[in-house]
N, C-alpha and C. Protein backbone atom coordinates (compact mmCIF):
# COMPACT_ATOMS: atom_id res chain seq x y z
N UNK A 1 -16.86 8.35 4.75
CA UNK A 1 -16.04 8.34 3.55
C UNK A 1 -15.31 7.01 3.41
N UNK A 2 -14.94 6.60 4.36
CA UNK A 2 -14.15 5.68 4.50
C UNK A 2 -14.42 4.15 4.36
N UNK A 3 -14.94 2.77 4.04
CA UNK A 3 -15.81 1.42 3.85
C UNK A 3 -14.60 0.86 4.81
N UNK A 4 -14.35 0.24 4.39
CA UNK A 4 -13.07 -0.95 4.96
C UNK A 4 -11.74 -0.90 4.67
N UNK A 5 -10.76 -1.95 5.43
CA UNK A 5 -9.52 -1.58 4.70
C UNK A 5 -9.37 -2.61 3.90
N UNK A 6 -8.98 -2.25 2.64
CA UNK A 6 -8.88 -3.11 1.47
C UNK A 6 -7.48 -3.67 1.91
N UNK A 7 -6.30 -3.04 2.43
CA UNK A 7 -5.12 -4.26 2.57
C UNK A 7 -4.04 -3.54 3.99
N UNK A 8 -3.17 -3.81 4.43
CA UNK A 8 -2.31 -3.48 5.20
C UNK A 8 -0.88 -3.86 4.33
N UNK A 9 0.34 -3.19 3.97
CA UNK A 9 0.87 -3.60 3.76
C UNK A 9 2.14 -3.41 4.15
N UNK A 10 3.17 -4.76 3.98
CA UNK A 10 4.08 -4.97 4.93
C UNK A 10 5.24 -4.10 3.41
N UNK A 11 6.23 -3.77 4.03
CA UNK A 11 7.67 -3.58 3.43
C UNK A 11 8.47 -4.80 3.51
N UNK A 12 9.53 -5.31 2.98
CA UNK A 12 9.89 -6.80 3.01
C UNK A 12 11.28 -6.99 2.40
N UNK A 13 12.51 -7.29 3.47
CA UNK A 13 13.34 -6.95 2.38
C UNK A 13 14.02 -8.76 1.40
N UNK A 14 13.07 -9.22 1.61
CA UNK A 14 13.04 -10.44 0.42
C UNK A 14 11.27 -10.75 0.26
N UNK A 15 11.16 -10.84 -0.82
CA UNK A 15 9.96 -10.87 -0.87
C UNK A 15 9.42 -12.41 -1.30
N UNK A 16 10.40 -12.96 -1.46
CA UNK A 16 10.44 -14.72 -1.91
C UNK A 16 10.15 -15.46 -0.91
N UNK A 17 11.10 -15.05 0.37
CA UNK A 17 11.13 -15.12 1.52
C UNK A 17 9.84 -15.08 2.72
N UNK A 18 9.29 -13.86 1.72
CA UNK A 18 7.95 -13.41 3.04
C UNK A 18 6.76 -14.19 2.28
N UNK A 19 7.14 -14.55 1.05
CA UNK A 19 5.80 -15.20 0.15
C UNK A 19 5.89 -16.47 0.71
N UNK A 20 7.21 -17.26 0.79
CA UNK A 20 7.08 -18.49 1.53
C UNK A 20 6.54 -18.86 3.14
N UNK A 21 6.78 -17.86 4.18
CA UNK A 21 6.49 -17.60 5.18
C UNK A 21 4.92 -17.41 5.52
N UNK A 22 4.45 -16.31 4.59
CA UNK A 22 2.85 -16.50 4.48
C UNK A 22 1.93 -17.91 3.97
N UNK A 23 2.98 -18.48 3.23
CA UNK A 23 2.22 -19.80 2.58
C UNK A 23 2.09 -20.94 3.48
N UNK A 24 3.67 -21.04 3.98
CA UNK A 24 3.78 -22.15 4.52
C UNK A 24 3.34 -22.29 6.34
N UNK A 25 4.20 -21.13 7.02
CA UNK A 25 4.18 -21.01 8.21
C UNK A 25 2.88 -20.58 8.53
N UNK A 26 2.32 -19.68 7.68
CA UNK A 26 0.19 -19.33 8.36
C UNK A 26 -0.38 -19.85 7.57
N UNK A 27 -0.12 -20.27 6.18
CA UNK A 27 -1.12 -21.29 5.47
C UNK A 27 -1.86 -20.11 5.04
N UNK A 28 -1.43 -19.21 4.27
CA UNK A 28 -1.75 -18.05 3.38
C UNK A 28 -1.94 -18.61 1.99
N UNK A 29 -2.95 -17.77 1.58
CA UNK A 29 -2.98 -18.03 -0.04
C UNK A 29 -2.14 -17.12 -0.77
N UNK A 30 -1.15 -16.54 -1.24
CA UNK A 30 -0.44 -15.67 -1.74
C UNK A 30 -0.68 -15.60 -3.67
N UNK A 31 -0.78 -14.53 -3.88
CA UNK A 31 -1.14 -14.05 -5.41
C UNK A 31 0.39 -14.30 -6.29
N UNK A 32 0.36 -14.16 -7.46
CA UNK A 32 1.94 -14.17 -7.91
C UNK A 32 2.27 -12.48 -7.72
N UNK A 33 3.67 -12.69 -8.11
CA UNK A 33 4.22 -11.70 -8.03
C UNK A 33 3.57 -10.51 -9.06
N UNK A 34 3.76 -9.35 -8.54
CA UNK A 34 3.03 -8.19 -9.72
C UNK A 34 4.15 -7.33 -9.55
N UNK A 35 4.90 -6.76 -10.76
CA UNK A 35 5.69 -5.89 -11.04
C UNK A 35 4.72 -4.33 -11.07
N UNK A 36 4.86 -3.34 -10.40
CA UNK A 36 4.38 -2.13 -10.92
C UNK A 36 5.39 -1.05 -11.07
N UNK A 37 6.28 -1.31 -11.74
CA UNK A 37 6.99 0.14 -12.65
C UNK A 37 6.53 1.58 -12.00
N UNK A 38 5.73 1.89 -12.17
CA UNK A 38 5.22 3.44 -12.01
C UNK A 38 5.41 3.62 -10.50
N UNK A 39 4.72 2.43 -9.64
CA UNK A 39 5.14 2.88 -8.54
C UNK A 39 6.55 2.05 -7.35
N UNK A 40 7.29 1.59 -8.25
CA UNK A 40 8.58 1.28 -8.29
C UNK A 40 8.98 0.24 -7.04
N UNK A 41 7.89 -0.73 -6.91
CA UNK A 41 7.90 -2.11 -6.28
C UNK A 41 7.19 -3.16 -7.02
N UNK A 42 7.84 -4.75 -6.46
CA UNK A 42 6.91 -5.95 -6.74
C UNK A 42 6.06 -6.08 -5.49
N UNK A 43 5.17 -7.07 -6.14
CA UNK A 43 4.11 -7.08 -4.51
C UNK A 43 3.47 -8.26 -4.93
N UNK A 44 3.55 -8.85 -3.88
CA UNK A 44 2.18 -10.00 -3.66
C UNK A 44 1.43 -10.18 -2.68
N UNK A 45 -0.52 -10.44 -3.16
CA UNK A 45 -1.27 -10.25 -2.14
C UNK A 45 -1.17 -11.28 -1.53
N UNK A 46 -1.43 -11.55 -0.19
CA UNK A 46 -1.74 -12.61 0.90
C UNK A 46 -3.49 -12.21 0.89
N UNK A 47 -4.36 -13.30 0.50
CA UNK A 47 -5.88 -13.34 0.17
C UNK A 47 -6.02 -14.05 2.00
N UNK A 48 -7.10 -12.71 2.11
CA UNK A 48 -7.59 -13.65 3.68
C UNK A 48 -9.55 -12.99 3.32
N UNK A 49 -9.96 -13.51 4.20
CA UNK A 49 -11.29 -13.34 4.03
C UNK A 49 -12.39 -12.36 4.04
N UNK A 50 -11.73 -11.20 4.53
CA UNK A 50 -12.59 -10.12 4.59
C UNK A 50 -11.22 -8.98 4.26
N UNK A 51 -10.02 -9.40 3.87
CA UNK A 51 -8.76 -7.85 3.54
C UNK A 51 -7.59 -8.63 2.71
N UNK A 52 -6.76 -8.33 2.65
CA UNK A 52 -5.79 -8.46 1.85
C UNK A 52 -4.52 -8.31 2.60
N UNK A 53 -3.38 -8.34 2.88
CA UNK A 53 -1.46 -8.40 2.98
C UNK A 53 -0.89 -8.05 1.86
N UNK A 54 -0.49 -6.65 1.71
CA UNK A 54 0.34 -6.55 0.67
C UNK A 54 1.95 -6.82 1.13
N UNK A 55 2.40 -7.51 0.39
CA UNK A 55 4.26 -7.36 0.47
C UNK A 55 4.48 -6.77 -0.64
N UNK A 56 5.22 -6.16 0.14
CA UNK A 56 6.43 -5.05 -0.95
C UNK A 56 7.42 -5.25 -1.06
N UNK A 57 7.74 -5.20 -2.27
CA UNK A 57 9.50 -5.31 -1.90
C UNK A 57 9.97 -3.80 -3.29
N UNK A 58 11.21 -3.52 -3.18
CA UNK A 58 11.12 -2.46 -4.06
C UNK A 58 12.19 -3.03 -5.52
N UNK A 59 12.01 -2.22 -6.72
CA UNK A 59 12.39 -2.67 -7.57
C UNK A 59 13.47 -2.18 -8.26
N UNK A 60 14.17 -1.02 -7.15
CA UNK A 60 15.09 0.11 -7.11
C UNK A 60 15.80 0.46 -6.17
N UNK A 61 16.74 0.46 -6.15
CA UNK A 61 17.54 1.82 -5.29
C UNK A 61 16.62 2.85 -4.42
N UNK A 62 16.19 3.52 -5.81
CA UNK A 62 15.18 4.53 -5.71
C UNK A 62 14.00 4.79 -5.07
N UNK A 63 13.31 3.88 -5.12
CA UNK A 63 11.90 3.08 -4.75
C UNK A 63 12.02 3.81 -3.20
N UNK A 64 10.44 4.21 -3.03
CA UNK A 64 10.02 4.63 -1.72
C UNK A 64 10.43 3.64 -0.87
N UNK A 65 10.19 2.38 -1.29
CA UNK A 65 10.31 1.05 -0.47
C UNK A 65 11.64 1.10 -0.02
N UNK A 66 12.48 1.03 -0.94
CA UNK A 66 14.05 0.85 -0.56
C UNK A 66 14.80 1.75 0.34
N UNK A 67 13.41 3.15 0.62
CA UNK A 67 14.05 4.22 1.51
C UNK A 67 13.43 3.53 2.85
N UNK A 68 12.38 2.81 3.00
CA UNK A 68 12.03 2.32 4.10
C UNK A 68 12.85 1.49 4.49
N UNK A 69 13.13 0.78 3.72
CA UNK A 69 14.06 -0.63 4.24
C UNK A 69 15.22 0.06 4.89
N UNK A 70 15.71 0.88 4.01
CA UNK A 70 16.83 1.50 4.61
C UNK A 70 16.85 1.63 6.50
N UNK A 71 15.99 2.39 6.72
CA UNK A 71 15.67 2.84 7.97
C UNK A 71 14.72 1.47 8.86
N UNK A 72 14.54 0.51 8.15
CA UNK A 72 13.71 -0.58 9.07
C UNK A 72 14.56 -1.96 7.88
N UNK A 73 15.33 -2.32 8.00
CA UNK A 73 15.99 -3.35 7.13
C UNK A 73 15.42 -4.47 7.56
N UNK A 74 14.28 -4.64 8.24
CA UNK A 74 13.65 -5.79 8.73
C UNK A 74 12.51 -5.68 7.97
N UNK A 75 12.10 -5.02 7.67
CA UNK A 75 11.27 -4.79 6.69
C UNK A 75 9.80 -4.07 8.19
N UNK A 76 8.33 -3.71 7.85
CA UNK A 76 7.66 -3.51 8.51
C UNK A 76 6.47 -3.04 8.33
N UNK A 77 5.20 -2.58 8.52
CA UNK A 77 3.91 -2.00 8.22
C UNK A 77 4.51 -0.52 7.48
N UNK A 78 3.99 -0.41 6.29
CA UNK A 78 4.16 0.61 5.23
C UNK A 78 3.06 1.35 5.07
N UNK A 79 2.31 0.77 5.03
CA UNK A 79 0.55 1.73 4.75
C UNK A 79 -0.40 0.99 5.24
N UNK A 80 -1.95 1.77 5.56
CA UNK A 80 -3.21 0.62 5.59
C UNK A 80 -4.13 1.70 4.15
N UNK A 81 -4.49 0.50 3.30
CA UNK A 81 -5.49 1.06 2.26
C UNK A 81 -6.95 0.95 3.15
N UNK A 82 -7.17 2.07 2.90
CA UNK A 82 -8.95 1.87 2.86
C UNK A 82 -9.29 2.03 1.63
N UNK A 83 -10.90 1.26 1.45
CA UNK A 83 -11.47 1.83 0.56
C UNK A 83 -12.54 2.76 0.92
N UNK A 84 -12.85 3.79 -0.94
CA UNK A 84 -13.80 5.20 -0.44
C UNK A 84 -14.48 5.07 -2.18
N UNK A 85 -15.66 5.24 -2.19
CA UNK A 85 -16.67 4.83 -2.90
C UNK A 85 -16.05 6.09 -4.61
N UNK A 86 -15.88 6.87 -3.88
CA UNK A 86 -15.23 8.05 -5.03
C UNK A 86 -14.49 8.59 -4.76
N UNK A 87 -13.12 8.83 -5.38
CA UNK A 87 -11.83 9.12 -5.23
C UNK A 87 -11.55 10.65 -5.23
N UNK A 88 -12.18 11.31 -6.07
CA UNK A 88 -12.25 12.64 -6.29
C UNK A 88 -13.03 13.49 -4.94
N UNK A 89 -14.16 12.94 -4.83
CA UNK A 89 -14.83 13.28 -3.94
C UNK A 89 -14.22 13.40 -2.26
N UNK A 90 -13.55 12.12 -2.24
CA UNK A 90 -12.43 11.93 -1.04
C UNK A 90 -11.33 13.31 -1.32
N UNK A 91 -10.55 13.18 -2.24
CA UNK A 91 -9.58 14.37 -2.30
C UNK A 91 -10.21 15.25 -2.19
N UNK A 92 -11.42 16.11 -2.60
CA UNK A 92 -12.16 16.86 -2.29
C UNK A 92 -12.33 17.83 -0.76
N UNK A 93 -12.30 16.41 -0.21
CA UNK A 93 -12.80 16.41 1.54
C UNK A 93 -11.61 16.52 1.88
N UNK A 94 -10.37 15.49 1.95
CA UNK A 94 -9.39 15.97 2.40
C UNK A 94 -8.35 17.22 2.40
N UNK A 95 -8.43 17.49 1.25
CA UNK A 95 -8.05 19.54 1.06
C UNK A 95 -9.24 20.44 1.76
N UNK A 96 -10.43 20.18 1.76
CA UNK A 96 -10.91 21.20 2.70
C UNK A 96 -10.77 20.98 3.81
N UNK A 97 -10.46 19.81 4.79
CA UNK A 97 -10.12 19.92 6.12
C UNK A 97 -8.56 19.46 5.86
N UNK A 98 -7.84 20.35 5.15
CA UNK A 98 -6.10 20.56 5.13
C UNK A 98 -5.51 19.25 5.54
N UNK A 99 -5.31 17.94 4.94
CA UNK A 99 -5.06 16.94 4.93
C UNK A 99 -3.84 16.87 3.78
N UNK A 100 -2.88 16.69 3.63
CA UNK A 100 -1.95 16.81 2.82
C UNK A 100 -2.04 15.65 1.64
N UNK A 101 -2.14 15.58 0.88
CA UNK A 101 -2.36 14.22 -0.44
C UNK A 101 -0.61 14.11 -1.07
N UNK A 102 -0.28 13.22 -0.87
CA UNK A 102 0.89 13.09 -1.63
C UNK A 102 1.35 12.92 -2.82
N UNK A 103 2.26 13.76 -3.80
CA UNK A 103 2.74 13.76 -4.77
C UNK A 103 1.82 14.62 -5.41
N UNK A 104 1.54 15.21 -7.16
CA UNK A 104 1.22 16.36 -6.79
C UNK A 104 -1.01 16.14 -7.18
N UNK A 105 -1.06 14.77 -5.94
CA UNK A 105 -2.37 15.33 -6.03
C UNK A 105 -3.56 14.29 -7.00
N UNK A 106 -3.01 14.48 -7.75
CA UNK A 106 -3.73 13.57 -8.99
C UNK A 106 -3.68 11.80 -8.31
N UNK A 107 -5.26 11.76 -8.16
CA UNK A 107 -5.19 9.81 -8.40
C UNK A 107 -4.06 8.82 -9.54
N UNK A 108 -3.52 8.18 -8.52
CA UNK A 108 -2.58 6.84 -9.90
C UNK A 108 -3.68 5.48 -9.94
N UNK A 109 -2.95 5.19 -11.10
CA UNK A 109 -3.81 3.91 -10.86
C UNK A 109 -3.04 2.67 -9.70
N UNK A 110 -3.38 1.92 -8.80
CA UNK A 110 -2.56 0.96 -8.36
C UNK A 110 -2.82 -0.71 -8.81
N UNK A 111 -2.28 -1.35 -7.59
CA UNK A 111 -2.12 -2.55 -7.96
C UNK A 111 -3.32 -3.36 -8.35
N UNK A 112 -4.43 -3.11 -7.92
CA UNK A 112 -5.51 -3.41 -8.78
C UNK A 112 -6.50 -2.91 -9.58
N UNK A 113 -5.63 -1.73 -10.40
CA UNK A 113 -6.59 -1.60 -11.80
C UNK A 113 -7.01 -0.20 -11.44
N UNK A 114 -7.09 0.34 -9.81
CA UNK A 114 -8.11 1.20 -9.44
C UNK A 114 -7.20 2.40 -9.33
N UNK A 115 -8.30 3.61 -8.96
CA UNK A 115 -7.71 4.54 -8.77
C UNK A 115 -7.09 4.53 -7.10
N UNK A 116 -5.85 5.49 -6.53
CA UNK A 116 -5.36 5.53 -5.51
C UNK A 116 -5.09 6.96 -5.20
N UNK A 117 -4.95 7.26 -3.72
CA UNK A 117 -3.87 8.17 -3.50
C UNK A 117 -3.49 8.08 -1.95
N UNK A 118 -2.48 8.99 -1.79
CA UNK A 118 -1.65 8.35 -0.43
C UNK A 118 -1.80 9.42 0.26
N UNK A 119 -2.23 9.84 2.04
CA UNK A 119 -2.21 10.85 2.23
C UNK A 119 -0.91 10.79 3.75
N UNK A 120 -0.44 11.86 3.70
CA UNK A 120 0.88 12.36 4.40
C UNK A 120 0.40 11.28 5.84
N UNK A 121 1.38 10.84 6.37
CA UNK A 121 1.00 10.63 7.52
C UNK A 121 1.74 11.40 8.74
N UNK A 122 1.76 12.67 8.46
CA UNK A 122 1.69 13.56 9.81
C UNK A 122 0.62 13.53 10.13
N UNK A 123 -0.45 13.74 9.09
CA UNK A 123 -1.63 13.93 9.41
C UNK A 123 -2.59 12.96 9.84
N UNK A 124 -2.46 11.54 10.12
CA UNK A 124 -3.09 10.61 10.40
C UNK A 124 -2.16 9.91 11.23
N UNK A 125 -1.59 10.21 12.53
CA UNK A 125 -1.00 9.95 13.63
C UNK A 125 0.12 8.80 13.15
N UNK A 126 1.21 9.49 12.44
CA UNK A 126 1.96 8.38 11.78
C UNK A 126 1.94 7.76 10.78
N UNK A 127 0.89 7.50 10.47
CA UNK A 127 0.32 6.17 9.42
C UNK A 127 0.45 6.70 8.17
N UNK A 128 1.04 6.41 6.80
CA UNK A 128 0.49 6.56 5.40
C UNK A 128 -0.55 5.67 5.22
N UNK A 129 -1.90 6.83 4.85
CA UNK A 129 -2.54 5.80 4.39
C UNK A 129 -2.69 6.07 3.10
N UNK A 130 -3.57 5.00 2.12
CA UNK A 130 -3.54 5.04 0.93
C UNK A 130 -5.16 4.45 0.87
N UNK A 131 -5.89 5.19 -0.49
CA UNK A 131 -7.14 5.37 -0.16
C UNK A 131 -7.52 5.05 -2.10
N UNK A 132 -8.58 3.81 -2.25
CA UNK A 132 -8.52 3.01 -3.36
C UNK A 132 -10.07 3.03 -3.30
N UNK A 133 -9.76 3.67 -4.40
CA UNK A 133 -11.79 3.72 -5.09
C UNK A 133 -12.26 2.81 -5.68
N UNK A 134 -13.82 2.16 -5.02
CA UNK A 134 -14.20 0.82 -5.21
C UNK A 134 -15.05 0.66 -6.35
């Protein structure tokens, strides 16, 4: 089900900060900034050759992000995306072997255009992952 991981992404509590750090200090290519409203952070990719670095930063109070920071104010690993060829088909699989999908279920679109969804990470030893149809 699963291809590769399309990105790892960091939480960040300046994100100006971590864009300069990727550029300058590893000689990262960094994307501009992308506002996404719906899911209530900015982000910019760090382009490497076979995956992606997302930084997050949040755009709220509210923001999932801003509850992380809270509890890691250093900011830290937030999710790993994989990608999965069909999105439906994945949710499919993961409700029959009782995998919890977060929020109520339905694919969003994310930061690039595609469909997404995030699954609990009790169930994947800690980890949120987030799973982006190619």
């Amino acid at each position: 089900m699963i291809k590769k991981i399309n990105h790892i992404a960091i939480a960040v509590p300046d994100l100006q900060a971590a864009i300069h750090q990727y550029e300058t200090t590893l000689g990262g290519k960094v994307s501009p900034i992308i506002e996404e409203g719906e899911h209530g952070v900015m982000l910019a990719f760090v382009e490497l050759d076979n995956s992606k670095i997302e930084l997050l930063h949040p755009l709220s109070d509210d923001s999932p992000i801003a509850k992380f920071l809270e509890k890691n104010p250093h900011g830290g690993i937030h999710h790993i995306c994989y990608e999965v060829n069909d999105i439906m088909a994945a949710k499919e699989h993961l409700e029959r072997e009782g995998a919890k999908i977060l929020g109520d279920g339905t694919p969003k679109i994310g930061a690039h255009g595609k469909r997404v969804l995030f699954l609990h990470p009790k169930d994947f030893n800690g980890c949120l992952i987030e799973l982006e149809e190619i």
